[in-house]
N, C-alpha and C. Protein backbone atom coordinates (compact mmCIF):
# COMPACT_ATOMS: atom_id res chain seq x y z
N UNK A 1 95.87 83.80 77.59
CA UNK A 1 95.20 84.72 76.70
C UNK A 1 96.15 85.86 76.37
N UNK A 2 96.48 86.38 75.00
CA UNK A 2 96.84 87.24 74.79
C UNK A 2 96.35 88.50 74.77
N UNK A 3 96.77 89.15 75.25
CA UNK A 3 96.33 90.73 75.58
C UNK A 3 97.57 92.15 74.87
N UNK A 4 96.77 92.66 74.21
CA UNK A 4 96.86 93.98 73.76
C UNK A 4 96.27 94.83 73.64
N UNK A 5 97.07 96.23 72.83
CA UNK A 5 95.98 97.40 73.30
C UNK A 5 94.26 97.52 72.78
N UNK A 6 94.25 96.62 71.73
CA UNK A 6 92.83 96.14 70.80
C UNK A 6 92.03 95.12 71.88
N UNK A 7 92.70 94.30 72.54
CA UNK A 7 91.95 93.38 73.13
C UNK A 7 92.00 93.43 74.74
N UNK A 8 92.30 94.72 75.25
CA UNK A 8 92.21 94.83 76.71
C UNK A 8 91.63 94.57 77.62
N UNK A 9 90.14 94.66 77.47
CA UNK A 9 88.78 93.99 77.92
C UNK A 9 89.08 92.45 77.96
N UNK A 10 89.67 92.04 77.06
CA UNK A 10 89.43 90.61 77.39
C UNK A 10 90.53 89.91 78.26
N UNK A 11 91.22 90.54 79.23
CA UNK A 11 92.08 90.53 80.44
C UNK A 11 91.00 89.57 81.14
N UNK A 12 89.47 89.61 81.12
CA UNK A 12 88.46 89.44 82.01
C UNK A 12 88.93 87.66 81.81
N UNK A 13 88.59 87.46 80.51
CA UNK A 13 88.73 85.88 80.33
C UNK A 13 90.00 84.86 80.17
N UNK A 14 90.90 85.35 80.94
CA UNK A 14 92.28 84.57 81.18
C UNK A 14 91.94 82.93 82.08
N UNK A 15 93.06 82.54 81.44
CA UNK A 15 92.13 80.97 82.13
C UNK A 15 93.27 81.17 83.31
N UNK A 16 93.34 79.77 84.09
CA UNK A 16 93.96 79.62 85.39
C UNK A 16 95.98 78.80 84.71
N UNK A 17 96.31 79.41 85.20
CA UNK A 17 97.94 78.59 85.31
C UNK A 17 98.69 79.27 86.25
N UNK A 18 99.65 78.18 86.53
CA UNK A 18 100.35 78.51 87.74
C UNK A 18 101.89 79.73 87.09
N UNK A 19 102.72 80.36 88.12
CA UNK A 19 103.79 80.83 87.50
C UNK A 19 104.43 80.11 87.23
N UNK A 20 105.12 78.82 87.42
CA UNK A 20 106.04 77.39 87.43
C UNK A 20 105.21 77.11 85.68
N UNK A 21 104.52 76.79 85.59
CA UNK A 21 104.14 76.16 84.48
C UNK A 21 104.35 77.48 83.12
N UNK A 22 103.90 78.19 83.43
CA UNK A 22 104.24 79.17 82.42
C UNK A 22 105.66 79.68 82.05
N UNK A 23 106.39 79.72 83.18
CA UNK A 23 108.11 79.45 83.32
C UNK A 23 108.69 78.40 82.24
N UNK A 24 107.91 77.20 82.30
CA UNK A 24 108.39 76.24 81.72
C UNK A 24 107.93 76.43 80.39
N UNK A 25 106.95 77.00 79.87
CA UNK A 25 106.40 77.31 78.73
C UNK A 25 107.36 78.28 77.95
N UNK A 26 108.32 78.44 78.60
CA UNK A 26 109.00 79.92 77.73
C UNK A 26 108.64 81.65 78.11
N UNK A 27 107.73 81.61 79.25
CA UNK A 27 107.47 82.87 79.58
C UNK A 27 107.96 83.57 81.17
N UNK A 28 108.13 84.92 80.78
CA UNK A 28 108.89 85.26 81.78
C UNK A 28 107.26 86.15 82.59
N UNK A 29 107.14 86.22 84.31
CA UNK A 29 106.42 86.72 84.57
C UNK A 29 106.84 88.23 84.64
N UNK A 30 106.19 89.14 84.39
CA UNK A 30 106.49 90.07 84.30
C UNK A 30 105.67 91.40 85.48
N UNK A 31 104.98 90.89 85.69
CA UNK A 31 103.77 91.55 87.00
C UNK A 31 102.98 90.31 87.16
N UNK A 32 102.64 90.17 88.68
CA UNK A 32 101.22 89.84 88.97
C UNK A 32 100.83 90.97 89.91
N UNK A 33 99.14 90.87 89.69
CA UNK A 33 98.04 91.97 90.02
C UNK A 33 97.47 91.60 91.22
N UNK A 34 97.02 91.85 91.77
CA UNK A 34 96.12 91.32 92.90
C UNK A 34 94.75 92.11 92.64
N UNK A 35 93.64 92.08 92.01
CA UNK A 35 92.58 92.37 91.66
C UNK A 35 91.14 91.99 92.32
N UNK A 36 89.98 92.79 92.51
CA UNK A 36 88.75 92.11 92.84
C UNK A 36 88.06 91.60 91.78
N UNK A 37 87.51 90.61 91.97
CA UNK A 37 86.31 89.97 90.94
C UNK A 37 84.95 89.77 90.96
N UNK A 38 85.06 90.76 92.52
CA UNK A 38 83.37 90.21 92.79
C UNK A 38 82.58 91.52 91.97
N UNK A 39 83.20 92.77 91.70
CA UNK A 39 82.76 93.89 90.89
C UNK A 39 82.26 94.79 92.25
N UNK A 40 82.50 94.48 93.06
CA UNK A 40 81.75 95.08 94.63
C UNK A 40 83.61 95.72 95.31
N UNK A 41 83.97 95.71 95.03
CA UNK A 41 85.73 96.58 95.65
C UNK A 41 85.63 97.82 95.47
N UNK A 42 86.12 97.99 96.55
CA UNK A 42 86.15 99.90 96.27
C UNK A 42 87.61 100.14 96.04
N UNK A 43 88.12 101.38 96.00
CA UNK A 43 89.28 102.07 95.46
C UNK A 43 90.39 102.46 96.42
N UNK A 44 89.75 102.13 97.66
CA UNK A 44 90.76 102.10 98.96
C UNK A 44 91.50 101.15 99.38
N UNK A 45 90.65 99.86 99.25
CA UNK A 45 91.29 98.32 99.72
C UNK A 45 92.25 98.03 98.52
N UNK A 46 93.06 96.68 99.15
CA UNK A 46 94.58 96.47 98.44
C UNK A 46 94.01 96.08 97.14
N UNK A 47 92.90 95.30 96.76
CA UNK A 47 92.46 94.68 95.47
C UNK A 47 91.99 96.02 94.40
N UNK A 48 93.06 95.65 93.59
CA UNK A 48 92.60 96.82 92.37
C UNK A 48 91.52 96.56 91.81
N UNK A 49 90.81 97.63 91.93
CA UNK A 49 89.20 97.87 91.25
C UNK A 49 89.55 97.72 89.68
N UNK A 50 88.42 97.34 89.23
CA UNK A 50 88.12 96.38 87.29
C UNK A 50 88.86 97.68 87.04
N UNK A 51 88.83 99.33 87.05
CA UNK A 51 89.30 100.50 86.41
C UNK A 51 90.71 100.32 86.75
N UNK A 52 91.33 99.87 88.09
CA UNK A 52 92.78 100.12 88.39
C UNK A 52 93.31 99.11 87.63
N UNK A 53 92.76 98.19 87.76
CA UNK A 53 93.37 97.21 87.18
C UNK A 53 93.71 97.16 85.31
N UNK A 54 92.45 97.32 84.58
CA UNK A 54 92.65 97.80 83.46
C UNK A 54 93.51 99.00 83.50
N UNK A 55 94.00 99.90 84.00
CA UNK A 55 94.82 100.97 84.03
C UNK A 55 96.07 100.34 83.79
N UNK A 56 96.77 99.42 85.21
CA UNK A 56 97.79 98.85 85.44
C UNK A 56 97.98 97.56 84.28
N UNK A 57 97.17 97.45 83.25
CA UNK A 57 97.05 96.34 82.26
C UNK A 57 97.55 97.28 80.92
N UNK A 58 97.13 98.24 81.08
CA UNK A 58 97.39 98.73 79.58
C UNK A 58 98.97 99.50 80.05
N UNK A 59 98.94 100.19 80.60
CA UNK A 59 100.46 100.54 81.06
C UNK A 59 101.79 99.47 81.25
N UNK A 60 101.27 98.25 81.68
CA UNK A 60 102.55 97.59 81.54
C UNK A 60 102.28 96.99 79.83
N UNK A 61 101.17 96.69 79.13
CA UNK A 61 101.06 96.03 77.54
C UNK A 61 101.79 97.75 76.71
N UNK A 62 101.70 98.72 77.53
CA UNK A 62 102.24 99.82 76.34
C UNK A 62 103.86 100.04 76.86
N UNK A 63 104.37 99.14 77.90
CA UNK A 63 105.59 99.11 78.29
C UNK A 63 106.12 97.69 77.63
N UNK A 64 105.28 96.66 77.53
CA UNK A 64 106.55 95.48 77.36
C UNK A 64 105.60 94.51 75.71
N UNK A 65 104.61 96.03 75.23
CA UNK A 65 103.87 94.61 73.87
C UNK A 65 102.83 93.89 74.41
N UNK A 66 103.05 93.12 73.75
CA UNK A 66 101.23 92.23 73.93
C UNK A 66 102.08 91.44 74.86
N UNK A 67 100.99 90.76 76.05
CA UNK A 67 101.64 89.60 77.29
C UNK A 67 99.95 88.88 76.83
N UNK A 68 100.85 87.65 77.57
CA UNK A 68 99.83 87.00 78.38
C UNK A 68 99.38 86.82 79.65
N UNK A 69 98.12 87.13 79.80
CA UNK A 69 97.72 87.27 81.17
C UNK A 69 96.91 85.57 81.45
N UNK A 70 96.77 85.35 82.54
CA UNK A 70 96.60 84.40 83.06
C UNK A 70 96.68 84.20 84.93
N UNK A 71 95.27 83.47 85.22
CA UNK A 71 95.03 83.77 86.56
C UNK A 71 95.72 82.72 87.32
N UNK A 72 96.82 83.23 88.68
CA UNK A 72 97.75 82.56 88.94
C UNK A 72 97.17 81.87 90.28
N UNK A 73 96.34 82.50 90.92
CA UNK A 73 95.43 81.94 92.30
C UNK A 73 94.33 83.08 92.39
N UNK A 74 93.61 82.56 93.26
CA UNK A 74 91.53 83.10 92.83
C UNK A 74 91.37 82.64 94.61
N UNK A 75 90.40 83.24 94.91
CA UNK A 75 90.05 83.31 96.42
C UNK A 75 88.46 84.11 95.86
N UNK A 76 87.34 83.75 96.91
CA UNK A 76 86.10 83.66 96.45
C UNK A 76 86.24 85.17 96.24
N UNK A 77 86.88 86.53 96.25
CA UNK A 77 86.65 87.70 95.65
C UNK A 77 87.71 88.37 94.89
N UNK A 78 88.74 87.81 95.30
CA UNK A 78 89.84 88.50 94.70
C UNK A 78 91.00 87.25 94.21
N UNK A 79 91.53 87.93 93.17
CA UNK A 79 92.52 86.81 92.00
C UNK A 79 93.54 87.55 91.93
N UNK A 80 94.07 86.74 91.74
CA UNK A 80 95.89 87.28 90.88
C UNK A 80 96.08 86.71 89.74
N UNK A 81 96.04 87.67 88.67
CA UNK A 81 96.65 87.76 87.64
C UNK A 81 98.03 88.11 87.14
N UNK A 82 98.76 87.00 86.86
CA UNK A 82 99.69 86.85 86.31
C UNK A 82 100.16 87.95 84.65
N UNK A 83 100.89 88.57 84.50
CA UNK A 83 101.01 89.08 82.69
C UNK A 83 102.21 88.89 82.65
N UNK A 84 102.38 88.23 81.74
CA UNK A 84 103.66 87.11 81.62
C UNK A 84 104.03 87.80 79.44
N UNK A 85 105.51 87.61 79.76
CA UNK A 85 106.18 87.54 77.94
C UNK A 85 106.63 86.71 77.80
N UNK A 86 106.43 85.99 76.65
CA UNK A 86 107.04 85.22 76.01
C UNK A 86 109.16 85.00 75.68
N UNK A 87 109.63 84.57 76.24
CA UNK A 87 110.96 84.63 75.81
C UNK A 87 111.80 83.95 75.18
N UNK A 88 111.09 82.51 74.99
CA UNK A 88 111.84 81.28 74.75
C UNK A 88 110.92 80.38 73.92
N UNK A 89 111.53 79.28 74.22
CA UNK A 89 110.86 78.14 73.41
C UNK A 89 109.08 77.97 74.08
């Protein structure tokens, strides 16, 4: 899913790919997140809360352009999101 500063919110609906496969796609990873998904995280534990995380989403999209984000591994509360640029073929 592509993500920019118009479509930030929709960080939520990134589908699943691995970093290897997106590598091969032409994209370079550029951050992964470690985020909660259950909407129940507080602001102390390592999983960035939906606010930190959208924080840390628009700060690296107003550092490197629109990325694609995409979820790289998921555990029943917390995911990693991948935000990956395009570089190549």
């Amino acid at each position: 899913m592509r993500i920019t500063k118009d479509n930030i919110n929709d960080v939520f609906k990134a589908k699943k790919a691995s970093v290897e496969t997106m590598e091969l796609k032409g994209f370079e990873l550029i951050k992964e997140l470690f985020a909660d998904n259950s909407g129940l995280g507080a602001s102390d534990e390592l999983a960035l809360t939906r606010n930190q995380f959208i924080k840390e989403v628009e700060q690296l999209v107003t550092e490197n352009g629109s990325l694609t984000a995409k979820i790289t591994s998921e555990g029943q509360f917390q995911v990693y999101v991948g935000l990956f640029k395009k570089t190549g073929q």
